[in-house]
Each structure stands twice: as structure tokens, then as C-alpha cells.
N, C-alpha and C. Protein backbone atom coordinates (compact mmCIF):
# COMPACT_ATOMS: atom_id res chain seq x y z
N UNK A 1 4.00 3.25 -18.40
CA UNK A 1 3.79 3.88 -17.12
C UNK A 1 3.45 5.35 -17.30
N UNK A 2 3.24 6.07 -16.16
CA UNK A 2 2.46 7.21 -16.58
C UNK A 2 4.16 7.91 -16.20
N UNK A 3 4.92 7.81 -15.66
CA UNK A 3 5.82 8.53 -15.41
C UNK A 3 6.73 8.60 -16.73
N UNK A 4 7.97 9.27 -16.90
CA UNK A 4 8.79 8.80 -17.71
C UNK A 4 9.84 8.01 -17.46
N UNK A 5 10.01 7.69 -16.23
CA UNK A 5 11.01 6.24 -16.14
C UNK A 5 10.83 5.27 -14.61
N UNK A 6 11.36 4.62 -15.36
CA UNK A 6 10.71 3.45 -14.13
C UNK A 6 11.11 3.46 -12.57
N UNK A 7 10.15 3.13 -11.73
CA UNK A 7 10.91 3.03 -10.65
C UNK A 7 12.53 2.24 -10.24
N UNK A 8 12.99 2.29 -9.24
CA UNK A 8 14.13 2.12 -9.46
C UNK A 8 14.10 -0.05 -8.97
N UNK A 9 13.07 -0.31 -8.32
CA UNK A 9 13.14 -1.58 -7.86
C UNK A 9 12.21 -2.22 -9.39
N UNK A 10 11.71 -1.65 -10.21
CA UNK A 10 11.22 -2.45 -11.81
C UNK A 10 12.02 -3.08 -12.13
N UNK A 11 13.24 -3.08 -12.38
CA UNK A 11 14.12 -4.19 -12.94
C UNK A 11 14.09 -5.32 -12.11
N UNK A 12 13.96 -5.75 -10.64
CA UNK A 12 14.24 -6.83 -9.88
C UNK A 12 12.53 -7.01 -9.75
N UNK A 13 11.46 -6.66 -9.88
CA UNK A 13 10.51 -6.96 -10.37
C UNK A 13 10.57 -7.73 -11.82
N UNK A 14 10.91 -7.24 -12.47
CA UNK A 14 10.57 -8.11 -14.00
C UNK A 14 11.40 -9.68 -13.00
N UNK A 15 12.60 -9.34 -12.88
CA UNK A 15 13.39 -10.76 -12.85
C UNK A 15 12.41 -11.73 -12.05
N UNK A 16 11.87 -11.31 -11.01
CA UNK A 16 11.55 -12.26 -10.07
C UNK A 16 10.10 -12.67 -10.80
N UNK A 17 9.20 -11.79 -11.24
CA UNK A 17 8.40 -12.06 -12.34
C UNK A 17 8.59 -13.64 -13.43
N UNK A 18 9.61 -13.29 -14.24
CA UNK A 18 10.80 -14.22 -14.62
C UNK A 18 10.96 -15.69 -14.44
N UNK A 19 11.21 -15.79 -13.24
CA UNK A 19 11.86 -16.66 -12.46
C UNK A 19 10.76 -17.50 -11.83
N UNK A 20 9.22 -17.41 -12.20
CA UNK A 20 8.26 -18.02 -12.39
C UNK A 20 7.68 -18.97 -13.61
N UNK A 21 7.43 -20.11 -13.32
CA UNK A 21 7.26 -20.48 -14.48
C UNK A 21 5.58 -21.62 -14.22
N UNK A 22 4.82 -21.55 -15.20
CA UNK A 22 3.50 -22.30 -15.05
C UNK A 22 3.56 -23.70 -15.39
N UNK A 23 3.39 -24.44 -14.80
CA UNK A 23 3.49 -26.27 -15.17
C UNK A 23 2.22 -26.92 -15.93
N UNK A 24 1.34 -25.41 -15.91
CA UNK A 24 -0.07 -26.19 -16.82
C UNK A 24 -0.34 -24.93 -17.46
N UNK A 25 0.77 -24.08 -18.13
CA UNK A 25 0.33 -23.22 -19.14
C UNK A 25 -0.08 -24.08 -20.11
N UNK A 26 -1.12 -23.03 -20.67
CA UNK A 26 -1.72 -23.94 -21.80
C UNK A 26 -1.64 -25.81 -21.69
N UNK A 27 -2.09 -25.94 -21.31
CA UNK A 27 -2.74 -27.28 -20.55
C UNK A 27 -4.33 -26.88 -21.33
N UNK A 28 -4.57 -28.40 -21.33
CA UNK A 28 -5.68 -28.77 -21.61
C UNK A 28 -6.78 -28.29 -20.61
N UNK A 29 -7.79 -27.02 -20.79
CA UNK A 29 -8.87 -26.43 -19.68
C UNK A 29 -8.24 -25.31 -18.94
N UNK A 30 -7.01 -24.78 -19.33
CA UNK A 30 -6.04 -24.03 -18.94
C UNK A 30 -6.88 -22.75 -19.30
N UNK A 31 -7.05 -21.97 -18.49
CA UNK A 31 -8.50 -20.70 -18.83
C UNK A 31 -8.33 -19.57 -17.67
N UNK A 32 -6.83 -19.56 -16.41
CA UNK A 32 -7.00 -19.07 -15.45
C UNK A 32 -5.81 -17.94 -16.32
N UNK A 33 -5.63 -16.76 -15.32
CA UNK A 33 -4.52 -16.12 -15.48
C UNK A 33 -4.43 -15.15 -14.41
N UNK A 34 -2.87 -15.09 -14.23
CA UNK A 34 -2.58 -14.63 -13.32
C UNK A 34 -2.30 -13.18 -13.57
N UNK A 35 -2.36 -12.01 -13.01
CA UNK A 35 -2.39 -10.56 -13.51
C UNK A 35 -1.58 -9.35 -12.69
N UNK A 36 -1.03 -8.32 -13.46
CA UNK A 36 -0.62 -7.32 -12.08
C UNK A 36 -0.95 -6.01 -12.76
N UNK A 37 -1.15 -5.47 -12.00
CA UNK A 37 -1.76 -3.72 -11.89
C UNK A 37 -0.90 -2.93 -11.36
N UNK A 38 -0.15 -1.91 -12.16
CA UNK A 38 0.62 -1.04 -11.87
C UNK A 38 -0.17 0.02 -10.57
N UNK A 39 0.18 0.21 -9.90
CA UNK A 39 -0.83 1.49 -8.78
C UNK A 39 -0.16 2.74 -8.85
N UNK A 40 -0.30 3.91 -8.71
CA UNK A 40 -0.15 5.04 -8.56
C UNK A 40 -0.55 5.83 -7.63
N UNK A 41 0.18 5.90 -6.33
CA UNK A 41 -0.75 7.51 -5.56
C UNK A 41 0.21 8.28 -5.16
N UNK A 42 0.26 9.56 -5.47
CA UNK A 42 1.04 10.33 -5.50
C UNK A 42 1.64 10.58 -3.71
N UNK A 43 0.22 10.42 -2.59
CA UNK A 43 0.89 10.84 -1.20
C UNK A 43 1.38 9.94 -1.02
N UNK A 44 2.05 8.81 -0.75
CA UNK A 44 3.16 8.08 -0.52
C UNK A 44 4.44 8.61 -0.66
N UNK A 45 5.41 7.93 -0.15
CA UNK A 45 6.74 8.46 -0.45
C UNK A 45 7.17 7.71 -0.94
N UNK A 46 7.03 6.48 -1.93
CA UNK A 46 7.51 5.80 -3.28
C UNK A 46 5.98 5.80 -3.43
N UNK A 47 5.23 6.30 -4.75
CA UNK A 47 4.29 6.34 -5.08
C UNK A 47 3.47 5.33 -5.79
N UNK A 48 4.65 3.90 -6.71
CA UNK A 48 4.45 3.14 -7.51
C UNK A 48 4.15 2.16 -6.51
N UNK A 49 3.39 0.96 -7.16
CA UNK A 49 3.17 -0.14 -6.57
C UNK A 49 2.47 -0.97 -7.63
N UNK A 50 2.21 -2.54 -7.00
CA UNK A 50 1.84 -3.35 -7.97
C UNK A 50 0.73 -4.24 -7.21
N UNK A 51 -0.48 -4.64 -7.68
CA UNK A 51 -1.22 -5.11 -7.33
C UNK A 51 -1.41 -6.86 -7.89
N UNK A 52 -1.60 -7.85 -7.63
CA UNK A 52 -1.64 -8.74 -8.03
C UNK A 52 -2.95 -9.52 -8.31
N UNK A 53 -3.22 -9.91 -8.92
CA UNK A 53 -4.64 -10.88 -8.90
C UNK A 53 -4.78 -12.06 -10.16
N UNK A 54 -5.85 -13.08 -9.96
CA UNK A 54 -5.75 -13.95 -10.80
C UNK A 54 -7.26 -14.06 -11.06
N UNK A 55 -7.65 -14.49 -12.51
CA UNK A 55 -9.07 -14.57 -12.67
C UNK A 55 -9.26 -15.74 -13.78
N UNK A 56 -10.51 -15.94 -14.02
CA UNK A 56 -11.02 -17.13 -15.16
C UNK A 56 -11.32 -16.08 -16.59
N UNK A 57 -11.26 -14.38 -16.19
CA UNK A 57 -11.89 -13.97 -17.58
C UNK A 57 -10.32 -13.64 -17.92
N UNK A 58 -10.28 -12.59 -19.15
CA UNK A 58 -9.45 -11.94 -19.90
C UNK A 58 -8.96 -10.75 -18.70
N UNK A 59 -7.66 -10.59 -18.46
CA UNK A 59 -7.35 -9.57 -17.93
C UNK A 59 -7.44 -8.42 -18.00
N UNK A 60 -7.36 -8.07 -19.31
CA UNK A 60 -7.71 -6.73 -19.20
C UNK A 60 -9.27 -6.17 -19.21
N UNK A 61 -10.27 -7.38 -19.12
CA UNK A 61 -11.47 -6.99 -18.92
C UNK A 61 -11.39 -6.76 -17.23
N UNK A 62 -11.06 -7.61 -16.63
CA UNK A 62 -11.14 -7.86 -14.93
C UNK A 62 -10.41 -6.37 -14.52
N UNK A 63 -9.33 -5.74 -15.21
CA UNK A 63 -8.93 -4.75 -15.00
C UNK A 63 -9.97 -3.48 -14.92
N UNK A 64 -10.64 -3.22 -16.08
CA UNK A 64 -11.64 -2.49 -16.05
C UNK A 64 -12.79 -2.71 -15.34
N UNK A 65 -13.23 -4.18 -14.60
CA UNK A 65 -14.21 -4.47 -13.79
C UNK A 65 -13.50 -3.89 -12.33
N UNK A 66 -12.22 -3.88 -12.13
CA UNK A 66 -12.15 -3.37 -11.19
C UNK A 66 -12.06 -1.43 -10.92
N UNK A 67 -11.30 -1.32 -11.87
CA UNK A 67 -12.00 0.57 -12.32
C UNK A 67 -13.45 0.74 -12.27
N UNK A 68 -14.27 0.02 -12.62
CA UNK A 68 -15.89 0.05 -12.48
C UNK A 68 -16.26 -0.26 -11.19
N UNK A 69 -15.52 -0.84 -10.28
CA UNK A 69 -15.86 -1.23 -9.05
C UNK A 69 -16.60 -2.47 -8.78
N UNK A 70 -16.93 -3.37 -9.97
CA UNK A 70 -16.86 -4.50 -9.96
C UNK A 70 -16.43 -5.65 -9.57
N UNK A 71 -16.47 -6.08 -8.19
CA UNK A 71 -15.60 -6.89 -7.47
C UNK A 71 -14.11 -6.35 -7.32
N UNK A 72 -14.31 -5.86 -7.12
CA UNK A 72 -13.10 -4.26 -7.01
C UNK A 72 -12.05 -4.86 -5.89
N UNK A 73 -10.83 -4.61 -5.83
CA UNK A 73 -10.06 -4.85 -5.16
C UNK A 73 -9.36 -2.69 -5.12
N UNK A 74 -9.88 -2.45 -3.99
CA UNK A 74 -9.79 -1.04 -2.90
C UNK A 74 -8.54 -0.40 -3.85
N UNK A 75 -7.36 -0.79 -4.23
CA UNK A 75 -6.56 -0.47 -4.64
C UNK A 75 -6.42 -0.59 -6.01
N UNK A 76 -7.14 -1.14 -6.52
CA UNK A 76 -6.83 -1.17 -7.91
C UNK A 76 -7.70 -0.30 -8.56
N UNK A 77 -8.71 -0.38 -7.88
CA UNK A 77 -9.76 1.25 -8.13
C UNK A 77 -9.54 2.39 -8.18
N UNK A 78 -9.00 2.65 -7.09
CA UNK A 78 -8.18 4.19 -6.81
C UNK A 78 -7.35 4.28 -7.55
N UNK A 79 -5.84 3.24 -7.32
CA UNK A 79 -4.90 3.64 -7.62
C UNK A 79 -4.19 3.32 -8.98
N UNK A 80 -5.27 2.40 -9.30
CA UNK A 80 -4.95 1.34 -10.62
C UNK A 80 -4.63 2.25 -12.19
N UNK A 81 -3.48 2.05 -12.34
CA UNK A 81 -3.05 2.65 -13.59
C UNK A 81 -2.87 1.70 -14.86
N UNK A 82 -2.39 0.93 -15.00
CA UNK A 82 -2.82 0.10 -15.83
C UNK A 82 -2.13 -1.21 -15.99
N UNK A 83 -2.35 -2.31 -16.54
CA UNK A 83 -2.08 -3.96 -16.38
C UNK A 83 -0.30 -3.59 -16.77
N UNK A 84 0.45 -4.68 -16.00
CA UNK A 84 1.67 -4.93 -16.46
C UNK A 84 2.00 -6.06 -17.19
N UNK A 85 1.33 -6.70 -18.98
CA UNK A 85 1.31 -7.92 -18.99
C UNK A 85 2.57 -8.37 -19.03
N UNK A 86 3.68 -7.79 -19.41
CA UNK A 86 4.79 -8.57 -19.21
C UNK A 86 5.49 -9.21 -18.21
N UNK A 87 4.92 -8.70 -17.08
CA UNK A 87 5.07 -9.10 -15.94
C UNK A 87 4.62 -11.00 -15.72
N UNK A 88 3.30 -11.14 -16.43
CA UNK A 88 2.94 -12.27 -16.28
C UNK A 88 2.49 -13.38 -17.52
N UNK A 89 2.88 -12.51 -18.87
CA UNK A 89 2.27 -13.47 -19.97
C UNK A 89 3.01 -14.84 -20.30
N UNK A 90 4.08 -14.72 -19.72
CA UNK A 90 5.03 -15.79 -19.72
C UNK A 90 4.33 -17.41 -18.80
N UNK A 91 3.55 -16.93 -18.07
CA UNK A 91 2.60 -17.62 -17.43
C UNK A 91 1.16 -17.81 -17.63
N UNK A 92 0.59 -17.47 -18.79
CA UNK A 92 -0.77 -17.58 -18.99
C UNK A 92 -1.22 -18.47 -20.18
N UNK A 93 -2.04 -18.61 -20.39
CA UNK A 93 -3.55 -19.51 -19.17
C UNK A 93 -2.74 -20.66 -18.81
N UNK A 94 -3.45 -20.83 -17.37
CA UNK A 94 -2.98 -21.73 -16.27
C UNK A 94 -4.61 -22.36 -16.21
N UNK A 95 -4.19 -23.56 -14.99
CA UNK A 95 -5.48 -24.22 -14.54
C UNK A 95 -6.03 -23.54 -13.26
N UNK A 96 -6.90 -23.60 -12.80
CA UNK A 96 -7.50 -22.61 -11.69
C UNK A 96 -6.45 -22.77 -10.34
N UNK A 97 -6.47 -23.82 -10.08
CA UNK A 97 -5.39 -23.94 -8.60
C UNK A 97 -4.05 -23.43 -8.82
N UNK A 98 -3.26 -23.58 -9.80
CA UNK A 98 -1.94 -23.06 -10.53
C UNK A 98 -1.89 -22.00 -10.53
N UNK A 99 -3.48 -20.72 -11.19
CA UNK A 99 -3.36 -19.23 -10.82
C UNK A 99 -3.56 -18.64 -8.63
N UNK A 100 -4.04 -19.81 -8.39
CA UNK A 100 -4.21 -19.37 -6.75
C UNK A 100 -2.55 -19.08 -6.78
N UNK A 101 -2.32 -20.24 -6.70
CA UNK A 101 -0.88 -20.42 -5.83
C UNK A 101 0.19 -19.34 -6.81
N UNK A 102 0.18 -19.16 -8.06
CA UNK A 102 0.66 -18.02 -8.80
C UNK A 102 0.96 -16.87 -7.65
N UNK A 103 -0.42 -16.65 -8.23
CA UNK A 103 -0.76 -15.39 -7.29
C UNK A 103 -0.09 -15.19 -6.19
N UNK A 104 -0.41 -15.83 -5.04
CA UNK A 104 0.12 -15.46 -3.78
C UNK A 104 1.76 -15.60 -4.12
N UNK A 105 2.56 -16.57 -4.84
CA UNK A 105 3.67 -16.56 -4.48
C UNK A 105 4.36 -15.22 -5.72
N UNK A 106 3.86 -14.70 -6.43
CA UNK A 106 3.93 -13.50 -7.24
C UNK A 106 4.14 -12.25 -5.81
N UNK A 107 3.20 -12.20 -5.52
CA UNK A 107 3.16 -10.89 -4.53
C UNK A 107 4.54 -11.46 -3.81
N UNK A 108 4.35 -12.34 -2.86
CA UNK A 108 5.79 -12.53 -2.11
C UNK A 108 6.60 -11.98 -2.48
N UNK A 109 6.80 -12.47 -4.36
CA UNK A 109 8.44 -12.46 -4.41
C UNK A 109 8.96 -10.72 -5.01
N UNK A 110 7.12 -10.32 -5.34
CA UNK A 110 7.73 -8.69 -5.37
C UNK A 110 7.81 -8.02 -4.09
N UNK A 111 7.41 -8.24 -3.04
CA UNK A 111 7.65 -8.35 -2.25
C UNK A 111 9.46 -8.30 -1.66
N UNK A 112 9.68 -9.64 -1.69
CA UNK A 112 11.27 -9.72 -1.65
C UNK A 112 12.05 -9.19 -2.16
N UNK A 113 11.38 -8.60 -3.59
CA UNK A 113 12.64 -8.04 -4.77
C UNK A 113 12.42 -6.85 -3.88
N UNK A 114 11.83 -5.95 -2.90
CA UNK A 114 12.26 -4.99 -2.60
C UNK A 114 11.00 -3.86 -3.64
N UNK A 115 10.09 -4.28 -3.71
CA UNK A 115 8.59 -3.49 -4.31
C UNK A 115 7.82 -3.22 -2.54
N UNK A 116 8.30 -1.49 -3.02
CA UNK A 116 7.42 -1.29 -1.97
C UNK A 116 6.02 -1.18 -1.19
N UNK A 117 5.42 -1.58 -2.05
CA UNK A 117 3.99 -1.38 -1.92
C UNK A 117 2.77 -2.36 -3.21
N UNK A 118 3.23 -3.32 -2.33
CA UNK A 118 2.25 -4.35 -3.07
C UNK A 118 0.66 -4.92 -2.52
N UNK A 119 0.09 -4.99 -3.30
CA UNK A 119 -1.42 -5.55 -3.08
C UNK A 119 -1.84 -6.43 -3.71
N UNK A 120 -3.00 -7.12 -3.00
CA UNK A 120 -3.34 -8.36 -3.48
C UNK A 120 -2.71 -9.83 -3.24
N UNK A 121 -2.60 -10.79 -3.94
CA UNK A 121 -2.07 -12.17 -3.84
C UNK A 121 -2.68 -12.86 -2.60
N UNK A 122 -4.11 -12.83 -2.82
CA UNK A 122 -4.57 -13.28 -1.79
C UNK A 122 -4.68 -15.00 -1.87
């Protein structure tokens, strides 16, 4: 992270992170993955946040396609500081429908853990 210590809701992030598990990791055609993007903007009043998304390439290329503005998701452009893979390698490669539903239920549950400012999981 760019700060020197973590926000204070990161620990109930990792867990709920965690507490996910893929039923067609590495599966046969298994090529999807699910991803999160640390965000940063300083005018907020909790500044950190996490962005979510799932793709068919390598994540950390899709990361930089979105810094390039490449099918850009608004927030990960601006505010995008850099991939959290631990957040999700425990889950990768999946089959394409497995990273949809990832996804959205990822954001939820950072969401629930009390992450204030999440994007994506569409």
C-alpha cells in the first residue's frame, strides 16, 4: 500500500476475502479471474477503497488496461493504486460464470465487512 499501515477495516477484508472459495478453480477451461484494486483519493474522509472486477486476461495486465483507460472502470483510473492479489489468488482461474458471480458477491461481502468505499462487482 502506499501508506504505511493498513486501514483499520483490512483485516475483516482479507477474512471475508477468505471465506470465499471457487468450485471450478483450476477446472478444466478455467481461464477467468476474479480481481481487486486497492483505490486511493485523498478528499474523502476514509481515503482507501477497493474496487472489484473479473476478466478472461491476466490481472495485472487488465489492471494497467484500466490505468490506460482501456475499458476503464472511472475508479480504477483515477484512483487505482495497485492489485490486491491476496485478496483473491486463493480463487483463481475460475470458469467464466463462477468469476461473474465471484465478483458481485466479493464486493457485497467487503461491503459487509464494513469497507467503506467499494467499486465495481458488477
Amino acid at each position: 500500500m502506499v501508506q504505511s499501515s493498513l486501514p483499520a477495516w483490512w483485516p475483516r477484508a482479507e477474512r471475508a476475502a477468505r471465506g470465499f472459495k471457487a468450485t471450478t478453480h483450476r477446472a478444466k477451461g478455467a481461464k477467468h479471474s476474479v480481481y481487486v484494486v486497492i483505490l486511493h483519493d485523498p478528499r474523502r474522509t476514509d481515503p482507501w477503497g477497493l474496487y472489484v472486477g473479473q476478466t478472461s486476461r491476466d490481472p495485472h495486465l487488465r489492471f494497467d488496461q484500466h490505468k490506460a483507460g482501456y475499458k476503464a472502470s472511472g475508479a480504477a483510473k483515477r484512483f487505482g493504486v495497485r492489485l490486491a492479489p491476496a485478496l483473491t489468488q486463493h480463487l483463481n482461474p475460475m470458469r467464466p460464470w463462477e468469476s461473474l458471480d465471484l465478483e458481485a458477491a466479493l464486493a457485497q461481502a467487503f461491503r459487509d465487512a464494513g469497507v467503506p468505499w467499494v467499486e465495481g462487482g458488477h
